[in-house]
Protein backbone atom coordinates (compact mmCIF):
# COMPACT_ATOMS: atom_id res chain seq x y z
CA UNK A 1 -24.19 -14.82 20.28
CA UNK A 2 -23.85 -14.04 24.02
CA UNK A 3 -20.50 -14.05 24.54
CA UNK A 4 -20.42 -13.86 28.22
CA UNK A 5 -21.82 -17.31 27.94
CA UNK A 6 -19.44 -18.67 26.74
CA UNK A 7 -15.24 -18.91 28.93
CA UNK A 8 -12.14 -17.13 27.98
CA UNK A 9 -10.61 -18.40 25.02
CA UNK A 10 -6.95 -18.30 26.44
CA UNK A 11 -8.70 -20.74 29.31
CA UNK A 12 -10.08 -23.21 26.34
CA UNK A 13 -6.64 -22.97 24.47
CA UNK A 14 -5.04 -23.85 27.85
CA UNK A 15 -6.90 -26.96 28.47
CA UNK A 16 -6.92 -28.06 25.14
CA UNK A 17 -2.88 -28.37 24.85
CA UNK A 18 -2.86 -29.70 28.87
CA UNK A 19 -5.08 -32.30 26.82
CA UNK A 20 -3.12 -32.89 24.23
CA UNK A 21 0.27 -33.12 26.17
CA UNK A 22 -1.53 -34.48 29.28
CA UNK A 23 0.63 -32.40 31.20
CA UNK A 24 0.78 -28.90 32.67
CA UNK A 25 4.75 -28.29 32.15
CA UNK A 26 4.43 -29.46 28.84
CA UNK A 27 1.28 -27.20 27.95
CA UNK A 28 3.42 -24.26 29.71
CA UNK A 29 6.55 -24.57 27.42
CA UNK A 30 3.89 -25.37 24.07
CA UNK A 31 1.80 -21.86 25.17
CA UNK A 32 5.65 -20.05 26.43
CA UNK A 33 3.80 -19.23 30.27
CA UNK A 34 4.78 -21.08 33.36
CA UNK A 35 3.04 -23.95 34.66
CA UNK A 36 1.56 -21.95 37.24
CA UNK A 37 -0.55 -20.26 35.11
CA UNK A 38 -1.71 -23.35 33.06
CA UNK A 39 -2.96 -24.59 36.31
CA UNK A 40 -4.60 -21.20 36.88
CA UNK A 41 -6.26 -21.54 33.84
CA UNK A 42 -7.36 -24.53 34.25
CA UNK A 43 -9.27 -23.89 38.12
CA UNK A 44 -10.72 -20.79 36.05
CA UNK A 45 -12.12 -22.70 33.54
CA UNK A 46 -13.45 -25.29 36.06
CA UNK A 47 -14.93 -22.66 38.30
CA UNK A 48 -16.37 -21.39 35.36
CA UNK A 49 -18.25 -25.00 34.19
CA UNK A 50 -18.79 -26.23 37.49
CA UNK A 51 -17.19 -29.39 37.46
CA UNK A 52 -14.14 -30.82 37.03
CA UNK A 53 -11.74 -31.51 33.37
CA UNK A 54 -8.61 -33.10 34.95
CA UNK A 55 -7.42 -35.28 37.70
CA UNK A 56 -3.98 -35.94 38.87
CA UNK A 57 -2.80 -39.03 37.05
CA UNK A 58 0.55 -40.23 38.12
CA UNK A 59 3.28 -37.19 37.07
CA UNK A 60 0.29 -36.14 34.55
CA UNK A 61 -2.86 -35.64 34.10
CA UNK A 62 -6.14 -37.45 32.35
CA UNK A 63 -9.29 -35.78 31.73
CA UNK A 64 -12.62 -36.67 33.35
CA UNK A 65 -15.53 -37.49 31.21
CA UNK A 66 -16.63 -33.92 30.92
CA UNK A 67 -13.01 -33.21 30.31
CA UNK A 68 -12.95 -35.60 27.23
CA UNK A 69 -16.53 -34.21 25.99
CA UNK A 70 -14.77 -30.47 26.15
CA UNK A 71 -11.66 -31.68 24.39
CA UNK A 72 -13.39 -33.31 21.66
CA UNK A 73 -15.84 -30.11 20.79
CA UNK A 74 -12.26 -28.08 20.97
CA UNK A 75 -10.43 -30.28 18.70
CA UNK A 76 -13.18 -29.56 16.31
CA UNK A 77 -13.41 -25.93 16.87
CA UNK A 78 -9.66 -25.05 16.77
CA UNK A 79 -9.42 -27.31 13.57
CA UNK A 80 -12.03 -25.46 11.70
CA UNK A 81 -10.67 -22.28 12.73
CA UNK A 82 -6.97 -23.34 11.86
CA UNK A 83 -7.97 -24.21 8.57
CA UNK A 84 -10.20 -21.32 7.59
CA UNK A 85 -7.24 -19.02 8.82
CA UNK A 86 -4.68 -21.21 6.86
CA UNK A 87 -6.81 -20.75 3.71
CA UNK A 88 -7.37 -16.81 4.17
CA UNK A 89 -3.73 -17.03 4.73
CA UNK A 90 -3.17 -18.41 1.03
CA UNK A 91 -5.68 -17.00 -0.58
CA UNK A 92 -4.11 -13.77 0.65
CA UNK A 93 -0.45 -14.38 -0.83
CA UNK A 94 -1.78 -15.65 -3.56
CA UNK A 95 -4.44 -12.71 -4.24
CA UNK A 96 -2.62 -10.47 -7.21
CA UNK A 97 -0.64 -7.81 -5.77
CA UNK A 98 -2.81 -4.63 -6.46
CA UNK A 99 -1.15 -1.38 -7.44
CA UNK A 100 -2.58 1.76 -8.21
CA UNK A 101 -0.80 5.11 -9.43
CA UNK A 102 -0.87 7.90 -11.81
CA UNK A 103 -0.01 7.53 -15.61
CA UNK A 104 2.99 9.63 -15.49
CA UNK A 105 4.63 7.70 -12.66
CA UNK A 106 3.96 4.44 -14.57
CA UNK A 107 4.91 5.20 -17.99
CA UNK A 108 7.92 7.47 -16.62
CA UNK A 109 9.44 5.77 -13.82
CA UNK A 110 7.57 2.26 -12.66
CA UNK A 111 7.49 0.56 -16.12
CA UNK A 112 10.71 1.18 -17.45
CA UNK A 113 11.96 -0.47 -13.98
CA UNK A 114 9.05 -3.07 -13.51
CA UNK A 115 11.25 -5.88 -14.93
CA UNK A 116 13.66 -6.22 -12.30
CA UNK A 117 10.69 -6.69 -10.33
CA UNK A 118 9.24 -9.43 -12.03
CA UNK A 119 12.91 -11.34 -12.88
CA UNK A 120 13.45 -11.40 -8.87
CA UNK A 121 9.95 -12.11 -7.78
CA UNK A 122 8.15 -14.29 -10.35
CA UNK A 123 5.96 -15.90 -8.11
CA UNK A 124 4.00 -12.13 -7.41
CA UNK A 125 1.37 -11.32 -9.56
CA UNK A 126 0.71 -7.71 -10.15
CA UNK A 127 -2.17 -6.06 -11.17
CA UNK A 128 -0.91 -2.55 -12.29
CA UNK A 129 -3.78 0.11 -12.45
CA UNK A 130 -2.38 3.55 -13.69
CA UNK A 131 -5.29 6.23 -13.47
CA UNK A 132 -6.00 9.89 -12.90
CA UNK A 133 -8.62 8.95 -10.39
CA UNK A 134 -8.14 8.53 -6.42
CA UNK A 135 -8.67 5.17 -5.95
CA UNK A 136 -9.65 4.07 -2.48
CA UNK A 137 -7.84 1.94 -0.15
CA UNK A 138 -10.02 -1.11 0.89
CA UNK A 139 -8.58 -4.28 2.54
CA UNK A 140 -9.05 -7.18 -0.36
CA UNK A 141 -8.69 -4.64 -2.86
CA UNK A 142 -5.70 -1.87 -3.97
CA UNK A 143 -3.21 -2.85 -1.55
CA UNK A 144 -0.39 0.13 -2.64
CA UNK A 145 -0.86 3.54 -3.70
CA UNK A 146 2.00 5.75 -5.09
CA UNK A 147 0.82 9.39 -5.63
CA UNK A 148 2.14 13.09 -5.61
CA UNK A 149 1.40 15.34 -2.89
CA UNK A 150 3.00 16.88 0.50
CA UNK A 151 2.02 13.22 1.87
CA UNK A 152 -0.38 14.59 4.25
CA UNK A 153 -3.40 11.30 3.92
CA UNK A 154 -5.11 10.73 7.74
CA UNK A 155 -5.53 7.37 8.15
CA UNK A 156 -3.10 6.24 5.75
CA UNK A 157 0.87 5.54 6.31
CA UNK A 158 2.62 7.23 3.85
CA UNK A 159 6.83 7.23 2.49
CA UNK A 160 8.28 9.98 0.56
CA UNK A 161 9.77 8.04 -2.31
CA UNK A 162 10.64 10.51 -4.98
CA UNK A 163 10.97 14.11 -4.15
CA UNK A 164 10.00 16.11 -6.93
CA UNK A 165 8.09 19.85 -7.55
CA UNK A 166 6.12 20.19 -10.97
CA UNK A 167 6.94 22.54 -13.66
CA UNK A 168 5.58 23.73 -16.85
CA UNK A 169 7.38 22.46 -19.35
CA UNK A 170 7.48 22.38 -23.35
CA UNK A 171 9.56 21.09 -26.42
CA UNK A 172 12.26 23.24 -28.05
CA UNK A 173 11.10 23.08 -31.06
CA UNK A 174 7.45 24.05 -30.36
CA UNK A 175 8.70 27.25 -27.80
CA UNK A 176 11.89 27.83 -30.58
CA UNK A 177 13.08 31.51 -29.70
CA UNK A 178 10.15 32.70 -27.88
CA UNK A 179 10.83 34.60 -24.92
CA UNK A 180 8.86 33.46 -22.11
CA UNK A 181 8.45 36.23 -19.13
CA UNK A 182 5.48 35.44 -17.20
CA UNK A 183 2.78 33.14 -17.01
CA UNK A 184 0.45 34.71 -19.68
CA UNK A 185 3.17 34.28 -22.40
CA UNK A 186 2.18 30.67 -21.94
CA UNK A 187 -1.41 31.29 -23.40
CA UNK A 188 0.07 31.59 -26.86
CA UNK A 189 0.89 27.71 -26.99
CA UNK A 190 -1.29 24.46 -27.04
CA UNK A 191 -1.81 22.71 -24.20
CA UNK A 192 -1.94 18.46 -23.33
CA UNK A 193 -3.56 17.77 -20.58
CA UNK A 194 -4.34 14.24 -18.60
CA UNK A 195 -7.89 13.26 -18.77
CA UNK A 196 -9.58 13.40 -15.19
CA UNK A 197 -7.40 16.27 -14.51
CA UNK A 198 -7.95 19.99 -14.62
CA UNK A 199 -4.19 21.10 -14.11
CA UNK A 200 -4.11 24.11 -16.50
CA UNK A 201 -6.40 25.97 -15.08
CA UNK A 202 -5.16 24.96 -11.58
CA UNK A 203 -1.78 26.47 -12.32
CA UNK A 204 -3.21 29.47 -13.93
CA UNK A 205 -5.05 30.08 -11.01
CA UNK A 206 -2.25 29.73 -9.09
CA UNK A 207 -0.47 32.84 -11.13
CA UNK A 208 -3.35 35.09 -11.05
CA UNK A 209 -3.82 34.60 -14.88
CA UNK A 210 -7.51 35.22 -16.22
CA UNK A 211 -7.49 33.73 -20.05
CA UNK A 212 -9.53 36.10 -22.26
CA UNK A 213 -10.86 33.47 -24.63
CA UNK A 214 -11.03 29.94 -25.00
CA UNK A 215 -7.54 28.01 -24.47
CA UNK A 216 -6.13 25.28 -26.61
CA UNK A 217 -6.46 21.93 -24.69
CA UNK A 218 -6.11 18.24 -25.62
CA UNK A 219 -7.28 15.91 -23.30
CA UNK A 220 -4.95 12.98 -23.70
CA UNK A 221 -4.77 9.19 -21.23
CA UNK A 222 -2.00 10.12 -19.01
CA UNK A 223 0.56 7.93 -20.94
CA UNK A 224 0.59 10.10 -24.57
CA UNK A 225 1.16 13.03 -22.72
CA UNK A 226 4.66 13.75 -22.21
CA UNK A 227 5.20 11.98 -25.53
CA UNK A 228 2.80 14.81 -27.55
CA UNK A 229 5.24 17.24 -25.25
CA UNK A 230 8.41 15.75 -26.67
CA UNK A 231 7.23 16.23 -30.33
CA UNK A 232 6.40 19.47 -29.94
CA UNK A 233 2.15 19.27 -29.66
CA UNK A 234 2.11 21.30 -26.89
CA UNK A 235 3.11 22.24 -23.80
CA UNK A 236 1.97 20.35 -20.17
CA UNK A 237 2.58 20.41 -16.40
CA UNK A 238 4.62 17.19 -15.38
CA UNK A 239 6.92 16.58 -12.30
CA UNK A 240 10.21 17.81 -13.29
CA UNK A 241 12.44 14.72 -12.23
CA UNK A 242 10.26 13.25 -15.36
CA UNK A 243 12.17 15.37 -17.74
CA UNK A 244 15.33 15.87 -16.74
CA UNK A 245 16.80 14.27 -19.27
CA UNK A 246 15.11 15.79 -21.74
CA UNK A 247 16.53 19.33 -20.67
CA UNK A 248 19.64 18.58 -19.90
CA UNK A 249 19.82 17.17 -23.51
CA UNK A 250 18.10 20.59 -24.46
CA UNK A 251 15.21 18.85 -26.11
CA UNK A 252 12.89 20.45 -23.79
CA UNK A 253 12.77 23.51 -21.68
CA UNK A 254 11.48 24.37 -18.50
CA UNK A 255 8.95 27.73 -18.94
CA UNK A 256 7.84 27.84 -15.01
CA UNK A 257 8.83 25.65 -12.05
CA UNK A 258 7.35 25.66 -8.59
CA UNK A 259 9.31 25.69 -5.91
CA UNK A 260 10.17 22.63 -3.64
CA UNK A 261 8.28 22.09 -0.62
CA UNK A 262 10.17 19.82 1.99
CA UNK A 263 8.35 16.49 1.63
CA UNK A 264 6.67 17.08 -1.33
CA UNK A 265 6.75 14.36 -3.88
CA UNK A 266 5.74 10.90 -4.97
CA UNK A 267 4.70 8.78 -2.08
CA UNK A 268 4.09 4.84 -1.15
CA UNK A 269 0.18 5.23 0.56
CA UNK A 270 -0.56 1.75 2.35
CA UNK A 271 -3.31 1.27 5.09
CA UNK A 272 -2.00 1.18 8.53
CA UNK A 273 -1.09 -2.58 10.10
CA UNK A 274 0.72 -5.48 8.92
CA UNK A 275 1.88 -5.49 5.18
CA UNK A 276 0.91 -9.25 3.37
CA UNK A 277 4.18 -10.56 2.33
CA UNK A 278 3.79 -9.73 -1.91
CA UNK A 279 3.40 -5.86 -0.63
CA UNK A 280 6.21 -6.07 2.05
CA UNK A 281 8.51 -7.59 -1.27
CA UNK A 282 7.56 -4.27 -3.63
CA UNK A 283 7.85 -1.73 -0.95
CA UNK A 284 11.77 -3.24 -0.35
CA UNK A 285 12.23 -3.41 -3.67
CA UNK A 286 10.58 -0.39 -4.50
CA UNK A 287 12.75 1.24 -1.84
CA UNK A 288 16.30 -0.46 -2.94
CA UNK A 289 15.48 1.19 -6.33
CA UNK A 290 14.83 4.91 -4.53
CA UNK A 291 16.61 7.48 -6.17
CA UNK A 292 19.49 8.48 -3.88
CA UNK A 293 18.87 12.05 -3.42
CA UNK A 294 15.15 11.57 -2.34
CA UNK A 295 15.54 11.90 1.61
């Protein structure tokens, strides 16, 4: 379409209301401009046709024959367009509320919390979709994100919600009265790791540690993990704020920690723009729910 055919829009939308009200203070309070500019508008559009849409009509206005041709072509348009925008509009609110994140945030903070969610907005549906994997942002598709990092995504906005550093961690009853100095004492246990994930070697990496033989891994969904930790079937790298508990009620122990890095944590990832109202409702609610300490 050649565009430049065709007049400004704000000049159509202008003389369709001065149509509809037949008058140009009553188009400028409907559009919120003075009824200078209406009139403006108006001459513009004119010049731009070549012939005239209104005439002076007593303290209004009626529309010429060309004017009513214009009008009626408008109606249609703007109708069409109001109701296509009206049903992307619903079909948007009422499109599932898509949420991706990683097992060990569902299973150890979102789920056990989800309710409170659902008992104050039943009319949301949620589509929950814990994985391993990076899943893209795509309008239509995953609208919310919540994964660990220094929050450092270009092209993404991103929220610290839960600051937290990850540590090494195993059950008491597994480690027992081992002493644990360094990082290759830890090649003596088992370890659980998430499928899709390569975090024991990461961390190993990390130490300088070379293993001399083949280590002891299970590959395990993301959601038996820190429950094979808790019985004692090996040991695993989790965020720490996910086991507090579990030390503090010295059911677990913490064998290495890294330290914490300003910012680092679990964050809210959203595309940039306006939020659709079902994400705007989780990201408040998500955020009344914030644990306190998190800046």
């Amino acid at each position: 379409m050649d565009w430049r055919a065709l007049p400004s829009l704000n000049a159509l939308r202008a003389f369709a209301v001065v149509a509809e009200t037949r008058s140009f203070s009553a188009a400028g309070r409907e559009l919120n401009v003075t009824h200078a500019a209406v009139s403006q508008q108006i001459r513009g559009l004119e010049t731009f046709l070549g012939f005239q849409l209104v005439v002076r009509e007593g303290r209004g206005v009626a529309l010429t024959p060309e004017g009513d041709r214009l009008f009626d072509g408008l109606s249609s348009g703007f109708d069409i367009i109001r109701d296509t925008v009206d049903e992307l509009l619903q079909e948007d609110v009422a499109r599932p509320l898509n949420i991706t994140m990683t097992p060990s945030f569902a299973i150890s903070w979102l789920m056990p919390r989800i309710n409170d969610f659902r008992l104050k907005h039943p009319e949301i549906e949620l589509m929950l979709n814990p994985t391993a994997q990076v899943v893209e942002l795509r309008p239509g598709g995953v609208d919310l994100a919540i994964r660990f990092g220094s929050g450092d995504w270009p092209g993404f906005d991103s929220e610290l919600f839960l600051a937290t550093n990850f540590a090494v961690v195993g059950a008491s009853c597994l480690i027992g009265d081992r002493n644990i100095e360094k990082p290759e004492d830890l090649l003596q246990f088992p370890w659980l790791q998430e499928y899709g994930t390569n975090e024991l070697a990461i961390w190993m990496e990390r130490q300088g540690v070379v293993p001399k033989g083949k280590l002891s891994i299970t590959h395990l969904p993301g959601y038996m993990v820190l429950e094979g930790v808790r019985r004692g079937e090996g040991i695993s790298a989790t965020a720490k704020t996910f086991i507090e508990a579990d030390v503090a009620a010295g059911s677990m122990q913490v064998l290495f920690e890294e330290g914490v890095n300003p910012g680092t944590g679990y964050h809210l990832v959203t595309r940039p723009g306006i939020k659709r109202p079902p994400l705007k409702a989780f990201l408040n609610w998500m955020r009344f729910m914030r644990p306190e300490d998190t800046d």
